[in-house]
Protein backbone atom coordinates (compact mmCIF):
# COMPACT_ATOMS: atom_id res chain seq x y z
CA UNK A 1 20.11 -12.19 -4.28
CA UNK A 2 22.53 -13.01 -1.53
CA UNK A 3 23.46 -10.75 1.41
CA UNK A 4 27.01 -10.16 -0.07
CA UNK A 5 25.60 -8.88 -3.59
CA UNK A 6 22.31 -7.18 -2.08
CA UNK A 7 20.39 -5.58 -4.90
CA UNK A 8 20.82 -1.68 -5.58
CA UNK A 9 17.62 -0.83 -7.28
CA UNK A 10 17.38 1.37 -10.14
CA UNK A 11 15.51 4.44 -10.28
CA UNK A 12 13.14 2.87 -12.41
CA UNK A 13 13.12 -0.78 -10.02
CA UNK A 14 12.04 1.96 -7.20
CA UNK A 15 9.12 4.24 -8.76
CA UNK A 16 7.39 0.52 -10.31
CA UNK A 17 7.75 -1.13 -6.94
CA UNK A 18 6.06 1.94 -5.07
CA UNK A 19 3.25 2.17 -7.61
CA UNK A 20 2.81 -1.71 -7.34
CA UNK A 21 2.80 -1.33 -3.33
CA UNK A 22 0.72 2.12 -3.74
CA UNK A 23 -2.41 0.30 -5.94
CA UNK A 24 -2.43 -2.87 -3.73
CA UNK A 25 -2.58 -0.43 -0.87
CA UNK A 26 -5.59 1.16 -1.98
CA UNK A 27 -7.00 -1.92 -3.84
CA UNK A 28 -7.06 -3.33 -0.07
CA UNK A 29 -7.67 -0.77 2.37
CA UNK A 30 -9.39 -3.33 4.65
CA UNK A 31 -6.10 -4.35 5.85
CA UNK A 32 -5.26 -1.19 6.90
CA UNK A 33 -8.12 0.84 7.83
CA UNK A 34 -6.52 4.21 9.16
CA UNK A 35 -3.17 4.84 7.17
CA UNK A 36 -1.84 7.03 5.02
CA UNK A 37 0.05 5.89 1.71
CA UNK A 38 2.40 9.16 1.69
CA UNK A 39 3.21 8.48 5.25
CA UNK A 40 4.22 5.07 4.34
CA UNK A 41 5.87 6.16 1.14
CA UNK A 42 8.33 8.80 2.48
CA UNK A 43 9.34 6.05 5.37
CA UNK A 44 10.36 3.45 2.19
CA UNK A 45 11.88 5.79 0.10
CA UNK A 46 14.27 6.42 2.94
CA UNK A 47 15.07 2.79 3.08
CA UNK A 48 16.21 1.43 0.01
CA UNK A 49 17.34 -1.68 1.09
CA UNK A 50 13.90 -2.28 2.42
CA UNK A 51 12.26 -1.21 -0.98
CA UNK A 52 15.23 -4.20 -2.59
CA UNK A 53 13.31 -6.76 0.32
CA UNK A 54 9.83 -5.47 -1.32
CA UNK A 55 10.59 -5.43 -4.66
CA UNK A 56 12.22 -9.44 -4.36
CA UNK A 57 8.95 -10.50 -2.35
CA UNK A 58 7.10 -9.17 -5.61
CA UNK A 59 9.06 -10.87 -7.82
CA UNK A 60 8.85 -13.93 -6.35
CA UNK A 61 4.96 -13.24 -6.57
CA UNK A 62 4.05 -12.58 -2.46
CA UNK A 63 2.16 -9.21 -3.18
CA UNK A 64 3.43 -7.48 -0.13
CA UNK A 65 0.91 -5.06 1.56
CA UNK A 66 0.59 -3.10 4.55
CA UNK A 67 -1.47 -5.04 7.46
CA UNK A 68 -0.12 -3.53 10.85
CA UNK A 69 1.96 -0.89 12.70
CA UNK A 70 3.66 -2.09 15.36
CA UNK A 71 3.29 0.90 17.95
CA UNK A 72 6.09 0.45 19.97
CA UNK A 73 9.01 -0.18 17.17
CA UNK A 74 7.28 2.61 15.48
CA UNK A 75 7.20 0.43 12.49
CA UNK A 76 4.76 -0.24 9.65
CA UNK A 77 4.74 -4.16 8.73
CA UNK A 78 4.74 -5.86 5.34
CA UNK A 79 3.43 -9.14 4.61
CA UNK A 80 2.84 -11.85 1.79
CA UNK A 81 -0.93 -11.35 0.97
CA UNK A 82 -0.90 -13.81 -2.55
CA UNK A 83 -3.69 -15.75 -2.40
CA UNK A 84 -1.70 -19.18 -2.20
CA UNK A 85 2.18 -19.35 -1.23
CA UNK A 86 4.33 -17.56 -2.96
CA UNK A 87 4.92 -19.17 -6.52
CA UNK A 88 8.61 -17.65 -6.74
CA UNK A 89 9.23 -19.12 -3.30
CA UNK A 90 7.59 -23.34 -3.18
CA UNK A 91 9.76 -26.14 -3.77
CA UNK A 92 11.84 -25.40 -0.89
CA UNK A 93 12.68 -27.62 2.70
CA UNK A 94 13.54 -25.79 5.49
CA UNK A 95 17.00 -24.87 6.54
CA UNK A 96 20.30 -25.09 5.03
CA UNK A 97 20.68 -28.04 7.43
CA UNK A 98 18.06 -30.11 5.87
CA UNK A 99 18.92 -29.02 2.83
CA UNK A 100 22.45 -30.55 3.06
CA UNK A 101 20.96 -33.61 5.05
CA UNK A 102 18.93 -34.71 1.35
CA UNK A 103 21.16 -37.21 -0.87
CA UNK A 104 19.27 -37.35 -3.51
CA UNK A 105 16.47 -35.13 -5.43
CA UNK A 106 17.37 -32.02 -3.27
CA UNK A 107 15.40 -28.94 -3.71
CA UNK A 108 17.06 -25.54 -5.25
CA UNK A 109 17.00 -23.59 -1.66
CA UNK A 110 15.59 -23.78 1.44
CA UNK A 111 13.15 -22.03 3.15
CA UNK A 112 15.50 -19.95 5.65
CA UNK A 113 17.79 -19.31 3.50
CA UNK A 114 16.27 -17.64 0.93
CA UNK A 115 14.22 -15.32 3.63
CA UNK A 116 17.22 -14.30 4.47
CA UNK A 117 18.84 -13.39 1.14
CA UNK A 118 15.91 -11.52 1.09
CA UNK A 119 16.22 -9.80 3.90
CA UNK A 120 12.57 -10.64 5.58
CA UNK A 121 11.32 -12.69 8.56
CA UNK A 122 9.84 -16.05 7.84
CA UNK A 123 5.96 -15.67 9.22
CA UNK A 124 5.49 -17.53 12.97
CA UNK A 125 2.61 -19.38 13.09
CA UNK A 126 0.95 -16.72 15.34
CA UNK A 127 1.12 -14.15 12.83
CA UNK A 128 0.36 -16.82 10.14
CA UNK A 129 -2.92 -16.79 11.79
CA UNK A 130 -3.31 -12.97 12.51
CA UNK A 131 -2.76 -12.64 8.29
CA UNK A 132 -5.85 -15.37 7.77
CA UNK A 133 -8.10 -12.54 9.50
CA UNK A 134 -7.51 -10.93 6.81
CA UNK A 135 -8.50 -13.09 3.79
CA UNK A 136 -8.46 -16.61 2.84
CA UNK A 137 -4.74 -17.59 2.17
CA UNK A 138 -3.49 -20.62 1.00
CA UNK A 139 -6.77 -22.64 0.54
CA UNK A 140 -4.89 -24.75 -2.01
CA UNK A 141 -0.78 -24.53 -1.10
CA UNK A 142 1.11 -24.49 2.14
CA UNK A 143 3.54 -22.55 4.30
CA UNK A 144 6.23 -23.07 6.30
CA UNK A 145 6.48 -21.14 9.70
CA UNK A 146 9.04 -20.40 12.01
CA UNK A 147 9.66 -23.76 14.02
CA UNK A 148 10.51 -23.92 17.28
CA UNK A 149 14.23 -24.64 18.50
CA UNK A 150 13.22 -27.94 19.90
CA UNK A 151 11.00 -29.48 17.32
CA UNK A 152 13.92 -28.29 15.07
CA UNK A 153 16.59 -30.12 16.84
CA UNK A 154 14.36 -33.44 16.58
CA UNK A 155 14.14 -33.24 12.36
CA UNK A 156 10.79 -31.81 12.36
CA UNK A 157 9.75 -28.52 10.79
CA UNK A 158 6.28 -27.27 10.81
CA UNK A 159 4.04 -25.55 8.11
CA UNK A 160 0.36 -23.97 7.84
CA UNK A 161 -2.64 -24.02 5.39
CA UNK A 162 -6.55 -22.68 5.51
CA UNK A 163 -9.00 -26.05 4.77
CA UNK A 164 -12.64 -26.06 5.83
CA UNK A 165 -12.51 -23.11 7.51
CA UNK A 166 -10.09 -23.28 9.71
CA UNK A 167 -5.93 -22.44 10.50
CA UNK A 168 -4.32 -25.87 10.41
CA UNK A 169 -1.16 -26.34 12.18
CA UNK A 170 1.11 -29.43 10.84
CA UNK A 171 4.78 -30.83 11.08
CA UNK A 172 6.93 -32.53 8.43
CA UNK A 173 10.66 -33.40 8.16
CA UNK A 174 12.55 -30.30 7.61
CA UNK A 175 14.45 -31.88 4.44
CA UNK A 176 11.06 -32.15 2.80
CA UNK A 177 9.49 -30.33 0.09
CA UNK A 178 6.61 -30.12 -2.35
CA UNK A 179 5.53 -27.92 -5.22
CA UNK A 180 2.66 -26.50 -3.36
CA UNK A 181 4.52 -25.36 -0.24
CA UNK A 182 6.33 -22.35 0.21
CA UNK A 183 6.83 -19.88 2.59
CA UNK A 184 5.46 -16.31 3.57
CA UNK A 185 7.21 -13.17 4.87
CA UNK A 186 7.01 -10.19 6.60
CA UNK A 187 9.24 -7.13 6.29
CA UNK A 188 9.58 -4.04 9.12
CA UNK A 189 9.73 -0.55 7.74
């Protein structure tokens, strides 16, 4: 799905999506102690082109739920909670730039790129680590975060897991990519 052909769901694409969101709401109401679904519910189905960002982060197997409000923006605040990087969403490099940089072997999409065909915001690494107080997430894949303008510049791009307990923070080259990395995102309704 790319910006220019954005997905009009169908009636039907719009009452499974909110029934998928509604049980993994209440499946996981330790994420979000003190809301209410309907309150939630009324604010999506006045945004479809939110609900199209939703329903393509399901399909590409993130499980988006519900972990924050951000007071201010007066915004509730989707995230990837899958267990391990989104399946729908690994094999990628970074950017479009290191995408192009590859000569051989070069992955499907990158990173970036597809976030924004999907019309969400790659996770920083800050809020990468706000989401692991929350669960366990990606004890066995990887996830690229939001990389900072300067690392960028240099060829470097940098990515997250959960081992032994802990958040770990690495870097890579931004053209590179592996079957168990992917990327998470988060969506502002």
């Amino acid at each position: 799905m790319s910006k220019q052909d954005k997905k009009e769901l169908s009636q039907e694409e719009q009452e499974e999506i909110l029934e998928k969101l509604k049980v993994r709401f209440e499946k996981n109401m330790d994420r979000h102690h003190d809301f209410d679904w309907n309150l939630i519910q009324s604010r999506l189905e006045g945004h479809s082109e939110k609900l199209a960002s939703l329903y393509e982060m399901e399909r590409t197997e993130g499980e988006p739920d519900v972990i924050g409000y951000d007071e201010e923006r007066e915004e509730y605040i989707f995230v990837d909670c899958s267990k391990e990087s989104p399946k729908g969403r690994r094999s990628v490099c970074y950017d479009r730039a290191a995408l192009e940089s590859r000569k051989k072997h070069k992955p499907e999409n990158s990173a970036i790129d597809m976030a924004l065909d999907m019309g969400i915001e790659m996770l920083t690494e800050e809020q990468y680590r706000e989401l692991q107080t929350l669960g366990t997430f990606d004890a066995k894949t990887s996830t690229w975060v939001r990389t900072p303008a300067d690392i960028r510049e240099l060829g470097g791009a940098l990515f997250c897991d959960f081992r032994f307990g802990h958040v770990f923070l690495y870097h890579n080259g931004a053209e590179s990519y592996y079957g168990s990395r992917g990327f998470r995102g988060m969506l502002r309704v």
